[in-house]
Protein backbone atom coordinates (compact mmCIF):
# COMPACT_ATOMS: atom_id res chain seq x y z
CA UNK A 1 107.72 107.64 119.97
CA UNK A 2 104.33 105.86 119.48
CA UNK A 3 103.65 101.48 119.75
CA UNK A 4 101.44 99.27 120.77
CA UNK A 5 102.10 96.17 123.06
CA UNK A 6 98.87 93.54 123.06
CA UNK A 7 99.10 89.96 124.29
CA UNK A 8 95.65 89.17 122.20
CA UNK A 9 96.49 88.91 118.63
CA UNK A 10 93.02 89.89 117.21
CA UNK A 11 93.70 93.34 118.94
CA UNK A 12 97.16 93.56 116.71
CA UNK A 13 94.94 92.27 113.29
CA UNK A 14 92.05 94.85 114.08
CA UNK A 15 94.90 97.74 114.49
CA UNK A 16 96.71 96.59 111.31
CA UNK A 17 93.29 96.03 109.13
CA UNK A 18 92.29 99.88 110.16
CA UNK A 19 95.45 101.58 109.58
CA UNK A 20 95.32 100.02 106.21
CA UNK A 21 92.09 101.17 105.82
CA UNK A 22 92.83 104.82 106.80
CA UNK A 23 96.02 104.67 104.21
CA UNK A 24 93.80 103.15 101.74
CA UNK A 25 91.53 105.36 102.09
CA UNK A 26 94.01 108.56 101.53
CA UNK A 27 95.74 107.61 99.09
CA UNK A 28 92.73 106.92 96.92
CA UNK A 29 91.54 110.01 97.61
CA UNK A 30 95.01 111.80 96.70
CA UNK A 31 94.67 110.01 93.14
CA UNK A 32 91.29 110.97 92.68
CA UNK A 33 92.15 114.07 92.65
CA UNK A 34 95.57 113.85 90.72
CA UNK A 35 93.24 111.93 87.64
CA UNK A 36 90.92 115.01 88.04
CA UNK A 37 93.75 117.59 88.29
CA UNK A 38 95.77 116.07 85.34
CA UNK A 39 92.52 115.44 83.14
CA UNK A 40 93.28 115.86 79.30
CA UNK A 41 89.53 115.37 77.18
CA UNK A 42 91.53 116.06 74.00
CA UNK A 43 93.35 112.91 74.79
CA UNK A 44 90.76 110.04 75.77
CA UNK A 45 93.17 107.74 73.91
CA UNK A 46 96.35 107.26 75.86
CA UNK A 47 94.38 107.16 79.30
CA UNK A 48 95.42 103.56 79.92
CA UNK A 49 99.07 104.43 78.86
CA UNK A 50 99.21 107.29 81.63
CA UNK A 51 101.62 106.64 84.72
CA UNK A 52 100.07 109.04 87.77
CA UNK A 53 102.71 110.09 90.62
CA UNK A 54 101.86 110.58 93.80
CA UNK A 55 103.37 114.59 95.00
CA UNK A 56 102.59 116.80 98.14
CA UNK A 57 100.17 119.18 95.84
CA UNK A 58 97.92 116.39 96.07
CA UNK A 59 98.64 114.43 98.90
CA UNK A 60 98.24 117.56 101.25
CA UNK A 61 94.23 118.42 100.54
CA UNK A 62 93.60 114.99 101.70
CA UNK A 63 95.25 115.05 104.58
CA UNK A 64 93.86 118.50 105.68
CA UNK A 65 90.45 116.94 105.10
CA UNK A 66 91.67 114.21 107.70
CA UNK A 67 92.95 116.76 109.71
CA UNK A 68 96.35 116.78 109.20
CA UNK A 69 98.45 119.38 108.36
CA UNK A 70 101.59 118.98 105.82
CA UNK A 71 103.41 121.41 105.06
CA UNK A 72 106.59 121.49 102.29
CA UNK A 73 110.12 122.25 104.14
CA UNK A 74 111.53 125.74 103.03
CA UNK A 75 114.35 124.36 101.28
CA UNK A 76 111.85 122.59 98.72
CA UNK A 77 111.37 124.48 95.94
């Protein structure tokens, strides 16, 4: 169980604007490397029409970068 109790409301805004940030931050990172992972040259074309979705395989090198370790329950195949 993790919070955070501040009476000074700037303190709550600064927490909330960084967490974004590191989120942010992660999950462009994770699609970065889902465009480069999923890259097609043969098909320049339908690049606009392409719907990307966010999975563990490339969630998890992000994370480790940040220094978090994920790792896939043994009941996921």
């Amino acid at each position: 169980m993790a919070g955070f109790e501040s009476t000074d409301p700037r303190m709550s805004r600064l927490l909330s604007v960084t967490a974004q940030k590191f989120i942010t931050d992660i999950i462009n990172e994770a699609f970065i490397h889902c465009k480069s992972k999923n890259a097609n040259p043969a098909s320049k074309a339908k690049v606009k029409d392409r719907k990307y979705t966010l999975t563990l395989e490339d969630l998890a090198p992000v994370l480790n970068e940040y220094g978090i370790t994920v790792k896939k329950p043994p009941y996921f195949v």
